[in-house]
Protein backbone atom coordinates (compact mmCIF):
# COMPACT_ATOMS: atom_id res chain seq x y z
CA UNK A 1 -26.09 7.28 6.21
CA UNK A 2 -25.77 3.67 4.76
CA UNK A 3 -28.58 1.59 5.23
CA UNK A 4 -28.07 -2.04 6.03
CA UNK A 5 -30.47 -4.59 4.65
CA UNK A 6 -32.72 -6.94 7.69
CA UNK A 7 -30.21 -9.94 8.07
CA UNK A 8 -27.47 -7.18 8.81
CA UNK A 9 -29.56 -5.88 11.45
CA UNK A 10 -30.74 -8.74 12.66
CA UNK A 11 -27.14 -9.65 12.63
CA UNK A 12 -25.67 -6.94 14.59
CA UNK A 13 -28.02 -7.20 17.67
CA UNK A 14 -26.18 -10.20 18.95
CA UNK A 15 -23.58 -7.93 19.17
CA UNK A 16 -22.07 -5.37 21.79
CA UNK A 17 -20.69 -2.18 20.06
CA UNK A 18 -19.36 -1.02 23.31
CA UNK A 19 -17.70 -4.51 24.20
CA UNK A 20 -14.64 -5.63 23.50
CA UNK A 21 -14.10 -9.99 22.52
CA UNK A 22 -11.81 -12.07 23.35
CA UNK A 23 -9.80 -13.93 20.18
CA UNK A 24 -12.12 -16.39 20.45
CA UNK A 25 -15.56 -14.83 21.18
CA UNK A 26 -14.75 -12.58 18.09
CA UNK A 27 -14.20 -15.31 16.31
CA UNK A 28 -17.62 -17.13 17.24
CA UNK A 29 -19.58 -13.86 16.68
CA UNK A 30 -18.12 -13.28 13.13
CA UNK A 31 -19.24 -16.90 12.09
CA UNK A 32 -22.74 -16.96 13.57
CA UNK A 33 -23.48 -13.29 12.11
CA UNK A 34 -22.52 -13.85 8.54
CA UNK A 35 -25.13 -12.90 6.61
CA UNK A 36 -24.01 -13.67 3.12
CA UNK A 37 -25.15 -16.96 1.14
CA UNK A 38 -21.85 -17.75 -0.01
CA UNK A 39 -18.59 -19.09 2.12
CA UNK A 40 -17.84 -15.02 3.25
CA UNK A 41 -14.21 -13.73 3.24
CA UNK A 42 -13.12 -12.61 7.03
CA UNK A 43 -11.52 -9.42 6.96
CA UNK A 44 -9.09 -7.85 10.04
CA UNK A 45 -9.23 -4.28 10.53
CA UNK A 46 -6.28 -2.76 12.33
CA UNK A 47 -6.42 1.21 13.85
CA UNK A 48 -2.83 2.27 13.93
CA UNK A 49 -1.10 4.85 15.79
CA UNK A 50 0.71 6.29 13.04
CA UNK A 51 0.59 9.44 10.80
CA UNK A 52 0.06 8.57 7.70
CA UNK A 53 1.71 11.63 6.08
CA UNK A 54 4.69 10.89 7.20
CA UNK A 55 6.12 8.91 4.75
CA UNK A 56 8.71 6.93 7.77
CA UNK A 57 5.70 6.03 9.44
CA UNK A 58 3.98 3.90 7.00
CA UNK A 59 3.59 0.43 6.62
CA UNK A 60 3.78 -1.83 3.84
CA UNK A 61 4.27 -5.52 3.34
CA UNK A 62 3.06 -8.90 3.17
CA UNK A 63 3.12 -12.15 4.89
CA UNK A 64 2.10 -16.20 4.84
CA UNK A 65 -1.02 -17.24 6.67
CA UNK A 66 -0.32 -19.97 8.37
CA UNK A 67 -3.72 -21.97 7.25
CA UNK A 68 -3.77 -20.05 3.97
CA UNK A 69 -6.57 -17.30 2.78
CA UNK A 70 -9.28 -20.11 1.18
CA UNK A 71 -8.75 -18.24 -2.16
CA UNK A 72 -7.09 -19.70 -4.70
CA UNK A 73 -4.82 -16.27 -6.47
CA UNK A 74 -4.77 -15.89 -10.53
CA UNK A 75 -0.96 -14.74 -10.92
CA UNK A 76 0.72 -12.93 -13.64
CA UNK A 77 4.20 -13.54 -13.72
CA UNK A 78 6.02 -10.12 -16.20
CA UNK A 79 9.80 -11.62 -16.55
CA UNK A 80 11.99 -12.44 -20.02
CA UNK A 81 14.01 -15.81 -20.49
CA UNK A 82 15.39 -18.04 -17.91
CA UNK A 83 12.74 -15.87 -15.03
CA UNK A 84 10.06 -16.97 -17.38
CA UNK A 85 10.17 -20.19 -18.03
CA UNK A 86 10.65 -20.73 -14.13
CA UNK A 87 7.62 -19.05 -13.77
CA UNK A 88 5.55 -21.41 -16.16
CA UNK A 89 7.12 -24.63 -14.60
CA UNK A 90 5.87 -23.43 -11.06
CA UNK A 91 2.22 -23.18 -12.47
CA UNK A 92 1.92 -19.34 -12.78
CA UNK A 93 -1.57 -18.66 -14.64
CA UNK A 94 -0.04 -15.91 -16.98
CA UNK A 95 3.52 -15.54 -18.30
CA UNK A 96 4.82 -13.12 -20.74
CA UNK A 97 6.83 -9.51 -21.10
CA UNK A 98 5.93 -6.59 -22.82
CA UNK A 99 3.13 -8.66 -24.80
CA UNK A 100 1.20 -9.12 -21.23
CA UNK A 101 2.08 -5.17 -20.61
CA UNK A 102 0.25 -4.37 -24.10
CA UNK A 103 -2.12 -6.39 -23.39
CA UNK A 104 -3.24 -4.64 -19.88
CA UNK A 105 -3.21 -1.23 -21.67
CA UNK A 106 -4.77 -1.76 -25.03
CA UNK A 107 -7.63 -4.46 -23.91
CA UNK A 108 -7.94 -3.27 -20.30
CA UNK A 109 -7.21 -6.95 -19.39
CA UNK A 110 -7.52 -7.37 -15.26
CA UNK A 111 -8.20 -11.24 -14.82
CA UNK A 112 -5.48 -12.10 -12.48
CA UNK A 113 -5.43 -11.11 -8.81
CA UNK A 114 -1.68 -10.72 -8.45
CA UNK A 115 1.64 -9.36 -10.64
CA UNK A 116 4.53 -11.08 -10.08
CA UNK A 117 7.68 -8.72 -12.10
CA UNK A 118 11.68 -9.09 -12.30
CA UNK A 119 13.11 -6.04 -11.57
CA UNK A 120 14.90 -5.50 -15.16
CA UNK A 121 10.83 -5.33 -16.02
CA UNK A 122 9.80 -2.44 -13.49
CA UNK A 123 10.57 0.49 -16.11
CA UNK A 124 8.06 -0.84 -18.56
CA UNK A 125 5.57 -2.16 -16.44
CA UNK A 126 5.41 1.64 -14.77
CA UNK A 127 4.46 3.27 -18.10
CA UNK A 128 1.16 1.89 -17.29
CA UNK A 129 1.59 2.31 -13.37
CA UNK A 130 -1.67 4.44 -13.62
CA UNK A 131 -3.68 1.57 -14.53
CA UNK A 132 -2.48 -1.09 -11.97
CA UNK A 133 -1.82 1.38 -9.06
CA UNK A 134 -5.50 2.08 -8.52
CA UNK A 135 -6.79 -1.34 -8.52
CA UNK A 136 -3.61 -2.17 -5.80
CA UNK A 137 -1.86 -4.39 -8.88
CA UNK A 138 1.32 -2.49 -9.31
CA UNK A 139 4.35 -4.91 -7.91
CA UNK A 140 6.65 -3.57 -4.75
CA UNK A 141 9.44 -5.11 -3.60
CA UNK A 142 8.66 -4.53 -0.05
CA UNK A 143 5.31 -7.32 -0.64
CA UNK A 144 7.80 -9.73 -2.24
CA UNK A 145 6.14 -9.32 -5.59
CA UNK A 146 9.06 -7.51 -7.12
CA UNK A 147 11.94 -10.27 -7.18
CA UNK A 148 14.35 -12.34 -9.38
CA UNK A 149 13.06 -15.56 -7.65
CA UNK A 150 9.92 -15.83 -9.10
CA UNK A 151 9.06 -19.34 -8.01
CA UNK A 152 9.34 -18.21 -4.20
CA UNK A 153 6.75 -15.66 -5.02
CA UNK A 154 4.69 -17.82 -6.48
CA UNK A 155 4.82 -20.51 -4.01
CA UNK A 156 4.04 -17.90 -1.25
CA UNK A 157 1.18 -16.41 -2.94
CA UNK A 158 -0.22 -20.14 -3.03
CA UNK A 159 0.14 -20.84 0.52
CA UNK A 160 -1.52 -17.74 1.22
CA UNK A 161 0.61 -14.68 0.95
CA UNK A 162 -1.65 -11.29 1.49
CA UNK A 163 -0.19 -7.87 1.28
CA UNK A 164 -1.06 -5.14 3.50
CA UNK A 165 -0.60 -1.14 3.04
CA UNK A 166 -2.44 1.33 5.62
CA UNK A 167 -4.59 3.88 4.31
CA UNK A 168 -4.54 7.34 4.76
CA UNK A 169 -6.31 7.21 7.91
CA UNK A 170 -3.78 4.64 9.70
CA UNK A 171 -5.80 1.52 9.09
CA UNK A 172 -4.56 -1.68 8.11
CA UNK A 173 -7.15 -3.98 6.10
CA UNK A 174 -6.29 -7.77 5.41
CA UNK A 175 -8.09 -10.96 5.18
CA UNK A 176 -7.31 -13.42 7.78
CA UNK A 177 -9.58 -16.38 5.69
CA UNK A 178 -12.85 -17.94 5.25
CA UNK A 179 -15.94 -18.35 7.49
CA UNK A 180 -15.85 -22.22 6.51
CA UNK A 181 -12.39 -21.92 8.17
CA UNK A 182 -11.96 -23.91 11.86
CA UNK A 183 -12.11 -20.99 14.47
CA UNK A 184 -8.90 -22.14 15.64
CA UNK A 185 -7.53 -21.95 11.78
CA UNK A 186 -9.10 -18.25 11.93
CA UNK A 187 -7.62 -17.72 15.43
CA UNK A 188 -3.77 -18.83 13.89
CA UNK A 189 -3.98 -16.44 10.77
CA UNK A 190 -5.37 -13.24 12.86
CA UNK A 191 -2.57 -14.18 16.02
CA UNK A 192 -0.50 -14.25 12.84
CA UNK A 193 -1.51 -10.76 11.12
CA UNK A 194 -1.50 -8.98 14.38
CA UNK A 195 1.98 -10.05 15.62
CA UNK A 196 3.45 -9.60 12.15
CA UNK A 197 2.18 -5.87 12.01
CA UNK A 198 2.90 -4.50 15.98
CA UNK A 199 6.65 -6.10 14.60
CA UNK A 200 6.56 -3.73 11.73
CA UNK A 201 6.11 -0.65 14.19
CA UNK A 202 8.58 2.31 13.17
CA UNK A 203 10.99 3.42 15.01
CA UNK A 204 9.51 7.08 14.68
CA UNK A 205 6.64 6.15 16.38
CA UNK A 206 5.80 6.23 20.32
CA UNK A 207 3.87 4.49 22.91
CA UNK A 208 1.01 3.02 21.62
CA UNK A 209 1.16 1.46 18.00
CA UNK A 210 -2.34 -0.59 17.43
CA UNK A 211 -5.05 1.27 18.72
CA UNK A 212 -7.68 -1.19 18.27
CA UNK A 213 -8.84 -4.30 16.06
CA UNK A 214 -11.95 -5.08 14.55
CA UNK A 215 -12.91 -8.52 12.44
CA UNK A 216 -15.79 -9.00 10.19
CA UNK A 217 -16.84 -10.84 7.47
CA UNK A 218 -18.04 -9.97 4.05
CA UNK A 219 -21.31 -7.77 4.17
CA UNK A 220 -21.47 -8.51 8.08
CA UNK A 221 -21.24 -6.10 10.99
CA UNK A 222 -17.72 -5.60 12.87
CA UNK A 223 -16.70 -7.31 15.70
CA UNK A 224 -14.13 -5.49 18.17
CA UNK A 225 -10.95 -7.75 19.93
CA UNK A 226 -9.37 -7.45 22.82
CA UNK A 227 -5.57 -6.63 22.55
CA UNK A 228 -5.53 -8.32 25.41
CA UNK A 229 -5.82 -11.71 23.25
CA UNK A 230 -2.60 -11.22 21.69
CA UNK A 231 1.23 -11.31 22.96
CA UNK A 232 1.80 -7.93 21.98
């Protein structure tokens, strides 16, 4: 069993496992029991309805926060020519081809938070798909980070695109911003994240599609919201 140092007890005693928030009591609780010394990252957690071994019932995307992430994202942009040189004019960190590709195999080179590829690049940049896959770098079309407009992709990852994939046990993990954040900025991005995802429901799947929701910030206990708070 994991054991949780004082402030994160002291932490979770102002809140009520059993109780379910409302958007903006969740909100309030996740700010007053941060318990890191830095400006924490605050994280959505979404329980899904699904079965996540069927492969028509998972989910995979991304999306714009509204009021951004509060993290600035290192991008790699792997494109040749014209792609490339669009990529360095809209102030990508790291732009090459199969140099940047050597580069991640032979040096073990990770310090960028996001790949941006052309498609005509995919083949090469999956002879290494092992590496990135892990570590959630490998580009996908579906979270807009496979495309031939590179400067959209960068300019969306700016403003505060995050990608979201459900794990094996139908959860959906995302941030939704900082603790420094307004609640009502907070409030936007998660009303954001929520209605983006019950959109994304398969067809395959009945009734009931988000079981419940659960926000917390880094190193800080959960808070549980009310789907009651959102128009879905």
């Amino acid at each position: 069993m994991k054991k949780h140092g004082k402030k994160y007890v002291e932490a979770s005693k102002k809140i009520d496992k059993s109780k379910l928030y409302s958007l903006e009591e969740a909100i309030s609780l996740v700010k007053e029991t941060s318990v890191a010394n830095f400006d924490s990252t605050v994280e959505v957690a979404i329980k899904l309805n699904i079965d996540a071994k069927k492969s028509d019932q998972n989910l995979r995307g991304s999306f714009v926060l509204p009021n951004g992430t509060g993290k600035k994202k290192r991008v790699l942009v792997i494109a040749k020519g014209e792609a490339a040189a669009k990529a360095k004019e809209a102030g990508a960190d790291f732009v090459g081809d199969k140099d940047m590709i050597d580069k991640i195999s032979q040096e073990n080179w990770f310090d960028y938070d996001v790949i941006v590829a052309t498609p005509d690049m995919m083949p090469e940049l999956g002879k290494i798909g092992k590496v990135l896959g892990p570590k959630g770098l490998m580009p996908n079309p579906k979270t807009g980070t496979v495309t031939t407009d590179v400067v959209k992709a960068i300019e969306d990852i700016n403003k505060g695109m995050v990608s979201y994939k459900n794990d094996s046990y139908g959860n959906i993990h995302t941030i939704i911003g900082k603790v420094s954040f307004d609640n009502d900025k907070l409030a936007e991005n998660l009303k954001y994240v929520v209605t983006s995802v019950a959109k994304a429901k398969p067809a395959s799947v009945k009734g009931v599609f988000i079981n419940n929701i659960s926000i917390t910030s880094t190193m800080g206990p959960g808070v549980r919201v009310d789907k009651n708070s959102f128009d879905i």
